[in-house]
Protein backbone atom coordinates (compact mmCIF):
# COMPACT_ATOMS: atom_id res chain seq x y z
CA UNK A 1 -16.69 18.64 6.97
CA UNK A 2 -13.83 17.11 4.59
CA UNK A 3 -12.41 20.84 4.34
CA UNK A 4 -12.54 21.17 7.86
CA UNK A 5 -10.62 17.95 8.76
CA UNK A 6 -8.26 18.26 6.14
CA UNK A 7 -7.67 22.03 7.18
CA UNK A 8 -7.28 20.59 11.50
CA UNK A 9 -4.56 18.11 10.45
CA UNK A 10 -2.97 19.98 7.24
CA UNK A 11 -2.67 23.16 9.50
CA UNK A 12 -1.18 21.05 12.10
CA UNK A 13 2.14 21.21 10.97
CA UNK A 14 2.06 24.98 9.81
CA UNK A 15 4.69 26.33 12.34
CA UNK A 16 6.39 23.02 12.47
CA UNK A 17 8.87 22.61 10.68
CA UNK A 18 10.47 18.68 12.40
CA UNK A 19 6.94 17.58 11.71
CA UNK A 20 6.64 19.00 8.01
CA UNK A 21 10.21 17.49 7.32
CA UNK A 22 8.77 14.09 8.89
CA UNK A 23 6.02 14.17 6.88
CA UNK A 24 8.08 14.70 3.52
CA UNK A 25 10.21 11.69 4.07
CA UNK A 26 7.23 9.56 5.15
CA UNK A 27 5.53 10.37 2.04
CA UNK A 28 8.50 9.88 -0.20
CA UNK A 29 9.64 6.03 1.71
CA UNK A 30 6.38 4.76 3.73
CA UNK A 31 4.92 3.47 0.41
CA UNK A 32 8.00 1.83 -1.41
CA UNK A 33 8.46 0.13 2.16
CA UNK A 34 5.50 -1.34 2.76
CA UNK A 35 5.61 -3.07 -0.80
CA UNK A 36 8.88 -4.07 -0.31
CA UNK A 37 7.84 -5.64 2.99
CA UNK A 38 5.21 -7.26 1.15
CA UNK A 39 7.09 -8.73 -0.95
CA UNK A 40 10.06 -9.76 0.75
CA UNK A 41 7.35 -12.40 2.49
CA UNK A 42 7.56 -14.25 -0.53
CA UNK A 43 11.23 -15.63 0.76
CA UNK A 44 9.65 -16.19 4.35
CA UNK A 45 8.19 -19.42 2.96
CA UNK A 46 10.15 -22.61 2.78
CA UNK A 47 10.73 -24.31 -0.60
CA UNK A 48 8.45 -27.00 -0.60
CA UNK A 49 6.85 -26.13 2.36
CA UNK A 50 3.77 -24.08 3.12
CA UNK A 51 2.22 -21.71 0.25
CA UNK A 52 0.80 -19.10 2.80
CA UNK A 53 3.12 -16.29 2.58
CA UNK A 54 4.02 -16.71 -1.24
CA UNK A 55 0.17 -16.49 -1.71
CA UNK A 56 0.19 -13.22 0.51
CA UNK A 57 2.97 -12.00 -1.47
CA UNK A 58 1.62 -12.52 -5.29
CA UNK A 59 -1.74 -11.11 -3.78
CA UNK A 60 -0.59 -7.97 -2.33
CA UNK A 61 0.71 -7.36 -5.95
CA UNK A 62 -1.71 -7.85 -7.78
CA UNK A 63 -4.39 -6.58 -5.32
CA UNK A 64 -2.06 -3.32 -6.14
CA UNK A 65 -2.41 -3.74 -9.60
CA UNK A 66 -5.96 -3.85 -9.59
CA UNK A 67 -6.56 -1.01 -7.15
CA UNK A 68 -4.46 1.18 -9.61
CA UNK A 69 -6.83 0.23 -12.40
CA UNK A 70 -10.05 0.41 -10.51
CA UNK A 71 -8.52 4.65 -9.23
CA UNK A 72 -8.91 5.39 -13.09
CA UNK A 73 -12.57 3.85 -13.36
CA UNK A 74 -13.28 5.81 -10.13
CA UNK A 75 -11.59 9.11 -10.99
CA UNK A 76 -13.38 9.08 -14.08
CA UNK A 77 -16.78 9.27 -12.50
CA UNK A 78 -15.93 11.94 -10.19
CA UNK A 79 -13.51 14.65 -10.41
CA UNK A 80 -12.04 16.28 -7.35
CA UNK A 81 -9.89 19.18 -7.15
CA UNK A 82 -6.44 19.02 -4.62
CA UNK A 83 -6.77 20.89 -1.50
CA UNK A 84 -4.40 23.21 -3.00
CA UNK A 85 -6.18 24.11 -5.89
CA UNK A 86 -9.47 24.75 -3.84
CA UNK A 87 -7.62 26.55 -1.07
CA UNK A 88 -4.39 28.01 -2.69
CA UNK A 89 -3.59 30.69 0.20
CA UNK A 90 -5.22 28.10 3.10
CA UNK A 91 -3.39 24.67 2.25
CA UNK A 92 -0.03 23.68 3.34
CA UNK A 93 1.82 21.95 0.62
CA UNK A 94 4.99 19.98 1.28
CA UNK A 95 5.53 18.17 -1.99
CA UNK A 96 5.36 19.51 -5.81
CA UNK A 97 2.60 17.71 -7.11
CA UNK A 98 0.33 18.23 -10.49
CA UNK A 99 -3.37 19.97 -10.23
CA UNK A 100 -5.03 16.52 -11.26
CA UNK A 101 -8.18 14.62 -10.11
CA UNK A 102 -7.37 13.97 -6.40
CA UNK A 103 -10.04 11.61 -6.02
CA UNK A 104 -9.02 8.57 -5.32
CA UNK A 105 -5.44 8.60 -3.92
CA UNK A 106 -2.95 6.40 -5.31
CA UNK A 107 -0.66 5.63 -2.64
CA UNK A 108 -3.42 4.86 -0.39
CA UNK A 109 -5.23 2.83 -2.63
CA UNK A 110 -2.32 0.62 -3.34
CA UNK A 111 -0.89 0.88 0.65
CA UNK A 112 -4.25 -0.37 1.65
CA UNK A 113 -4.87 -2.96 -1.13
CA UNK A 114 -1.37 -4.91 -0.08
CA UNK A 115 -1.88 -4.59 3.27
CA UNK A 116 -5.55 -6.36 2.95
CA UNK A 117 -4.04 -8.52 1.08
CA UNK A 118 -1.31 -9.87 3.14
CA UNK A 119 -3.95 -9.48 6.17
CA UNK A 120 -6.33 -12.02 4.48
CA UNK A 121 -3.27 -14.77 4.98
CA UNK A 122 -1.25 -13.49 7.69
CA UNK A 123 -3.23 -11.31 10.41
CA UNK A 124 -0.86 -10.17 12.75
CA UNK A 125 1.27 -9.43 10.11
CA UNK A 126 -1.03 -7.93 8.06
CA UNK A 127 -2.61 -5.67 11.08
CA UNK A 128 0.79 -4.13 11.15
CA UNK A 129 0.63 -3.40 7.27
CA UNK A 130 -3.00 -1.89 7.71
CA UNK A 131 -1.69 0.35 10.04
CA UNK A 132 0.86 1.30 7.81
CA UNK A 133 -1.57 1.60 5.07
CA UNK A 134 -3.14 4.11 7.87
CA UNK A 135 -0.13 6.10 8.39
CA UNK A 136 0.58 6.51 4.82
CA UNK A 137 -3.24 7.70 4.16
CA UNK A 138 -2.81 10.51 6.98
CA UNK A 139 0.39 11.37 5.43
CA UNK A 140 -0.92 12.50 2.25
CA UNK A 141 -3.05 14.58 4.18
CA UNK A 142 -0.78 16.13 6.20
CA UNK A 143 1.81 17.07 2.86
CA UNK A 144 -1.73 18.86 1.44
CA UNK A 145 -2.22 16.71 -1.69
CA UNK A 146 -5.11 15.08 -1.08
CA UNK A 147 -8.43 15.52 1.36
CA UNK A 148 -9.67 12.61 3.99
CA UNK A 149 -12.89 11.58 1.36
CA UNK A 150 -9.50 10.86 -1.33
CA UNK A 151 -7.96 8.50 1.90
CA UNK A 152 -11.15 7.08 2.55
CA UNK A 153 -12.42 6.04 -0.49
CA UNK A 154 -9.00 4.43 -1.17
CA UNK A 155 -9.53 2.36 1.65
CA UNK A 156 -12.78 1.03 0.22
CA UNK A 157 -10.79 0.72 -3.26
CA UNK A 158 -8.19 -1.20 -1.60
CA UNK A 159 -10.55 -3.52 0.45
CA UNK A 160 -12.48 -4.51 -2.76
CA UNK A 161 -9.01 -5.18 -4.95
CA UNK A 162 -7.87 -7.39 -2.38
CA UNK A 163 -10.94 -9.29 -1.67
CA UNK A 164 -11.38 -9.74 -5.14
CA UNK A 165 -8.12 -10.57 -5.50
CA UNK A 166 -7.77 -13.45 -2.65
CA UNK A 167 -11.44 -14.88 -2.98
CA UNK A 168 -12.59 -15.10 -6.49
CA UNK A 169 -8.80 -14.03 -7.72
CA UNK A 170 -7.49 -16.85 -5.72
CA UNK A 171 -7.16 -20.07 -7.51
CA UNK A 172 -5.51 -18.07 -10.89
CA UNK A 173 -2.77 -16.46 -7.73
CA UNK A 174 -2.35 -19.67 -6.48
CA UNK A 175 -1.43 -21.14 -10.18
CA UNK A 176 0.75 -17.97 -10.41
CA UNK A 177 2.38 -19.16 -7.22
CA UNK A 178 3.18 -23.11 -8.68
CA UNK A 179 5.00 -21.30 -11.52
CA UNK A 180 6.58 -18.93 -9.43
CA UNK A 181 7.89 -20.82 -7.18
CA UNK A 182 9.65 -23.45 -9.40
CA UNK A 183 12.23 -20.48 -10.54
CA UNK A 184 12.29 -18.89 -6.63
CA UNK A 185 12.57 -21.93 -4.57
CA UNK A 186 15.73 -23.26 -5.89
CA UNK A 187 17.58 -20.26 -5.35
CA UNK A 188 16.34 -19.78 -1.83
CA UNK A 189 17.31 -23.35 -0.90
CA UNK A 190 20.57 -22.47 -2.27
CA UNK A 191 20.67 -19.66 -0.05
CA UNK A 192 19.06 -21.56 3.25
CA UNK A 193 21.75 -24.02 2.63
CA UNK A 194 24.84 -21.27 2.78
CA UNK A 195 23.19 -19.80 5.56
CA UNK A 196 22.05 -22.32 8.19
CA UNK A 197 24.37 -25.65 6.69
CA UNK A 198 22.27 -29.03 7.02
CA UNK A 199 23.95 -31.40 9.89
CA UNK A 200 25.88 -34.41 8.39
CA UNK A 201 25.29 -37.62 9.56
């Protein structure tokens, strides 16, 4: 079953060669984007004003963290081969990439952990990052280093980091926001100021 799914959308792109070049760039940018994005909603909020998107912000990163550390507890209790270890002559592989444990996948653990994160404070918003998270999942599919149980277990990874993260996590990221903020928010006053001048009287 997980050979045969990963061989229907791997294969996919075998003759393709716009798609295959897609897929490479997608791989190499989707992930550093979505973290950026992420982030950047740190400087959505307004000094002073509403903690909501600095708390999505600090969570997705450190919901990130910990889904990095829990893929090392996880890989050590199982060790999966990469589809193009198992299936030299059958995989398609689009990046150069090490014959490690494939099981979980990084980039979808950490893609899904920030966008669950960000979701639990922002849901439109954070829809939009899960589907994302998705798209960056299918990806590593579709460039051959990793199979759909890698993908889907990451989701689960990532759901648990950032639940952990923004329910019992929450009051230690919301002191981490206080702290934060007191070095941010002057600077983005400063730059609120430049940019849209308050009216004189």
């Amino acid at each position: 079953m997980d050979w045969s799914l990963f061989h229907s959308l791997n294969g996919a792109l075998r003759h393709h060669d716009g798609g295959q070049d897609a897929a490479q760039i997608f791989n190499a940018w989707a992930i550093f984007a979505l973290v950026g994005v992420a982030g950047a909603i740190w400087f959505v909020a307004r000094p002073g004003g509403s903690q909501r998107s600095k708390l999505a912000a600090l969570s997705s990163a450190v919901s990130a963290a910990l889904a990095l550390l829990l893929n090392v507890a996880v890989g050590q209790l199982w060790f999966h081969n990469r589809p193009f270890v198992d299936h030299p002559r059958a995989a398609l592989l689009l990046v150069h990439h090490g014959a490690d444990n494939s099981f979980p996948s990084d980039h979808a653990s950490v893609a899904f952990a920030v966008a669950f994160a960000v979701f639990a404070f922002h849901r439109k918003f954070g829809l939009a990052l899960l589907l994302g998270a998705a798209a960056v999942a299918i990806d590593r599919i579709f460039v051959g280093v990793h199979y759909p149980v890698d993908v889907t277990a990451s989701l689960f990874v990532g759901l648990g980091s950032a639940l952990a993260v923004t329910t019992v996590g929450r009051a230690y990221v919301s002191w981490g926001v206080r702290q934060l903020s007191k070095l941010s928010d002057p600077v983005v006053a400063s730059v609120r100021g430049r940019i849209v001048p308050t009216p004189r009287s």
